[in-house]
Protein backbone atom coordinates (compact mmCIF):
# COMPACT_ATOMS: atom_id res chain seq x y z
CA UNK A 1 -160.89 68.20 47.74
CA UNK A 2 -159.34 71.23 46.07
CA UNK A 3 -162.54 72.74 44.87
CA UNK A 4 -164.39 72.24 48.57
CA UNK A 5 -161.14 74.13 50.25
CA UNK A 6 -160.57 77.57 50.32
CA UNK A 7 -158.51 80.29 51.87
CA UNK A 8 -160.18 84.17 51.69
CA UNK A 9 -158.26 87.06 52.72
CA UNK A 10 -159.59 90.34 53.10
CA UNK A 11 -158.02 93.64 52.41
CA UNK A 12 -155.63 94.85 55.55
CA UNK A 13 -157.59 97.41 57.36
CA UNK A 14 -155.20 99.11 60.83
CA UNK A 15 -153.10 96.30 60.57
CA UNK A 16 -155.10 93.27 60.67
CA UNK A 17 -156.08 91.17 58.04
CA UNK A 18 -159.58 88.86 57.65
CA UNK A 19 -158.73 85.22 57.26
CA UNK A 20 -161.20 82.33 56.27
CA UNK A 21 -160.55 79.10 55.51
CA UNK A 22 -163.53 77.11 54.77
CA UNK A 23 -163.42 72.89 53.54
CA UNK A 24 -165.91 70.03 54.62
CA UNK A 25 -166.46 70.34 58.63
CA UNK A 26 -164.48 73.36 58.68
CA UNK A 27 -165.44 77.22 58.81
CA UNK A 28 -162.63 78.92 60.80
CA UNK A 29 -162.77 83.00 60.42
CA UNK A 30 -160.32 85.10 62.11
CA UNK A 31 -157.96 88.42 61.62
CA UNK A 32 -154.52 88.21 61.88
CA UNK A 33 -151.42 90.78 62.32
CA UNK A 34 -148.26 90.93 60.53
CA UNK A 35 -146.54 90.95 64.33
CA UNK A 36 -144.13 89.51 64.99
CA UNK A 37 -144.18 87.04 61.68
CA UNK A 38 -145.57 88.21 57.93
CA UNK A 39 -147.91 85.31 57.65
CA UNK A 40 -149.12 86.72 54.81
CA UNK A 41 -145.19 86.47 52.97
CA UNK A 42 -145.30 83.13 54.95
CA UNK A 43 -148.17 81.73 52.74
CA UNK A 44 -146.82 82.52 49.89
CA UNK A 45 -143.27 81.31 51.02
CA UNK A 46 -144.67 77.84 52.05
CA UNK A 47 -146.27 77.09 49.17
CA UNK A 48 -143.30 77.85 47.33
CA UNK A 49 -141.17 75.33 49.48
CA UNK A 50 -144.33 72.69 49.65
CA UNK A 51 -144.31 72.95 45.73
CA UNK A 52 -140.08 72.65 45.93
CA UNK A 53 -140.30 69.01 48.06
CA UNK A 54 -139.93 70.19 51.76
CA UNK A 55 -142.00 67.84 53.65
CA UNK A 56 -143.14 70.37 56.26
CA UNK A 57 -143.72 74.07 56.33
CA UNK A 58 -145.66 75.99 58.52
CA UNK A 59 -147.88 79.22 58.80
CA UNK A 60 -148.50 81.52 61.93
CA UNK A 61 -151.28 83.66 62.43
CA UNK A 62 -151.03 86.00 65.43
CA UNK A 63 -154.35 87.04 66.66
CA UNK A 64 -153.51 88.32 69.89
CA UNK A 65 -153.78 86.36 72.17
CA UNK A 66 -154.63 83.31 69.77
CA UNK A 67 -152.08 82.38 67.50
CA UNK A 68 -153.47 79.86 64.53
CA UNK A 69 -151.06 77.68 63.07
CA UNK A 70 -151.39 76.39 59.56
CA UNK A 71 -148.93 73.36 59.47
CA UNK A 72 -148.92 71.36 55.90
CA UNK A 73 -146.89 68.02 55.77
CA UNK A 74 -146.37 66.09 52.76
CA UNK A 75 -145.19 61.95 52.94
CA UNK A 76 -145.40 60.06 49.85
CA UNK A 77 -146.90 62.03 47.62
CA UNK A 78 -150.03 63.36 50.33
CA UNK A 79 -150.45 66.17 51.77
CA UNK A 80 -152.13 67.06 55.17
CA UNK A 81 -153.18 70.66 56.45
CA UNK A 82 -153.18 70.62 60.34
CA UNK A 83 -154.66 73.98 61.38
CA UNK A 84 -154.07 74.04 65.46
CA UNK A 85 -155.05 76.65 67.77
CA UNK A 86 -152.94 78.03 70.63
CA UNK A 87 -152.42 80.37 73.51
CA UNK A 88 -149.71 83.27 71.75
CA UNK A 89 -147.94 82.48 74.64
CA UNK A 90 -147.82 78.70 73.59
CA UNK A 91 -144.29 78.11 71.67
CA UNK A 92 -144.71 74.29 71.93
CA UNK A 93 -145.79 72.09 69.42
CA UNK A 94 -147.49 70.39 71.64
CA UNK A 95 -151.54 71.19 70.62
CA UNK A 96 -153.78 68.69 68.44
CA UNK A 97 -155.21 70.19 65.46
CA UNK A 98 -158.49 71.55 65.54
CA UNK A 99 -158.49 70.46 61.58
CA UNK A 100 -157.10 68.85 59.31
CA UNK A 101 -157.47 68.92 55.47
CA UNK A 102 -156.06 65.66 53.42
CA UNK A 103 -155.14 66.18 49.72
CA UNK A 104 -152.11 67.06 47.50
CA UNK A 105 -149.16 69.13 47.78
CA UNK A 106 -150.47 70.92 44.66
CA UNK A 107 -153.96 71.18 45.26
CA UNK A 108 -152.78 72.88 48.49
CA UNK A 109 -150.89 75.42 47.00
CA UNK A 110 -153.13 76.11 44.20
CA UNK A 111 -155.61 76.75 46.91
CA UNK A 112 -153.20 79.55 49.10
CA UNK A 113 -152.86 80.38 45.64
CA UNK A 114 -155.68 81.47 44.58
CA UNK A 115 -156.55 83.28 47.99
CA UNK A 116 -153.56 85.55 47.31
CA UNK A 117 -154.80 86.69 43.94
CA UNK A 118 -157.37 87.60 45.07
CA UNK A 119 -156.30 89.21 47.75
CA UNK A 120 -153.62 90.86 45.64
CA UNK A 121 -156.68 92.44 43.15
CA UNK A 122 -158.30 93.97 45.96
CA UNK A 123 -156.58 96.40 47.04
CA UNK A 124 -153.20 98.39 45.27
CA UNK A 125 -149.82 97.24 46.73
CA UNK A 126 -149.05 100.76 48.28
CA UNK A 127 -152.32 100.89 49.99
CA UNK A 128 -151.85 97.24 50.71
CA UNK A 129 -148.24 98.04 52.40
CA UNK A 130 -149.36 100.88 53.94
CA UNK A 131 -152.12 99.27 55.87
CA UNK A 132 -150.36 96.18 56.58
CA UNK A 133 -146.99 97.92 57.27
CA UNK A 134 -145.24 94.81 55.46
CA UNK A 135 -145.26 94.93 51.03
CA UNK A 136 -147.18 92.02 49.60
CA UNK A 137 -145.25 88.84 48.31
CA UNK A 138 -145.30 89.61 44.68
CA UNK A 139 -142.42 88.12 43.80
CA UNK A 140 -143.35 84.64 45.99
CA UNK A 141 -146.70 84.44 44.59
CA UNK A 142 -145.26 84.92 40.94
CA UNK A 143 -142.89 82.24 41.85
CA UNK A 144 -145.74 79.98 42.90
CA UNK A 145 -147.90 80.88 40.39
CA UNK A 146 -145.35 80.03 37.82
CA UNK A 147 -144.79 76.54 39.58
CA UNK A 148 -148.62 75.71 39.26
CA UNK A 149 -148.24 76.61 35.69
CA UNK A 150 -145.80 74.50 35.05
CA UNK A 151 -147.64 71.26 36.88
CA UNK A 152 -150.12 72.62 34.21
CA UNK A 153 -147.80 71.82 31.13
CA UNK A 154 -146.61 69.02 32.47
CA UNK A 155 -149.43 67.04 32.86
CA UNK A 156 -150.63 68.58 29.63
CA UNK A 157 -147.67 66.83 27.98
CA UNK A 158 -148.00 63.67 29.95
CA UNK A 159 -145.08 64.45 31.68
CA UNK A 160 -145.92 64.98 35.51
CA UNK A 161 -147.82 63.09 38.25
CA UNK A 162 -148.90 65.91 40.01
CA UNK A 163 -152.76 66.79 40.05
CA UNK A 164 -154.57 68.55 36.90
CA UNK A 165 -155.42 71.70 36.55
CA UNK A 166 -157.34 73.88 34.11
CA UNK A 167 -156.73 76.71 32.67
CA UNK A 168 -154.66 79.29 34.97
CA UNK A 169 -153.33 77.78 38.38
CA UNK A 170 -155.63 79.56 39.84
């Protein structure tokens, strides 16, 4: 499922950002603001914790006046992304997904992963700050990416359960 699922952000331009996230049945394109929550820093944060055992984290995108919410919950090993769709005026929890994505914890943030690097080489992190008005997560995504490596190694030396990988995480 990892290789069908995939997360594009475009450079920040006047504070919004172009978000895509395209899998099987799904092709859901909108541009987000860093008001009043970083989702960007939130990715990269979740992915983190996902990777780190929390069974639930959760991503908002504010699009004014929808707000997207990019929920991932893990039990017994599999993970689910429920992307729901809501009024930003909407603080219940209330809304059925308009999606959902089943695979691993790993394969999950491997994914958010790689649409971060990407996002990261396309434009410089001053430029990036400046238009976003919030710095990019480089410390978070080298945290992640450092995870994924190690998933790498470990299933290299027979040591992990968690998904394989080739090469980079990414």
């Amino acid at each position: 499922m990892g290789d069908r699922l995939r997360l594009d952000l475009g450079p920040p331009t006047g504070g919004w950002v172009g978000v895509r996230l395209t899998a099987p049945k799904l092709d859901l394109e909108f541009s987000a603001s860093p008001i009043p929550d970083d989702p960007i820093a939130g990715l990269a944060g979740s992915a983190n914790r996902l990777l780190g055992g929390d069974s639930e984290v959760m991503v908002n995108w504010n699009t004014e006046p929808v707000r997207y919410r990019f929920r991932m919950v893990t039990v017994a090993g599999q993970s689910r992304l429920e992307v729901s769709e809501r009024s930003a005026s909407d603080r219940g929890d209330g809304s059925a997904p308009i999606a959902v994505v089943e695979t691993d914890a790993a394969t999950l943030a491997r994914v958010f992963w790689r649409g971060l690097r990407r996002l990261q080489g396309s434009i410089a992190a001053d430029a990036f700050e400046s238009a976003w008005g919030r710095p990019f997560p480089i410390l978070s995504l080298e945290r992640l990416g450092a995870r994924l490596r190690g998933l790498a190694a470990g299933e290299a030396s027979g040591t992990s359960q968690a998904p394989e990988t080739t090469g980079d995480p990414g």
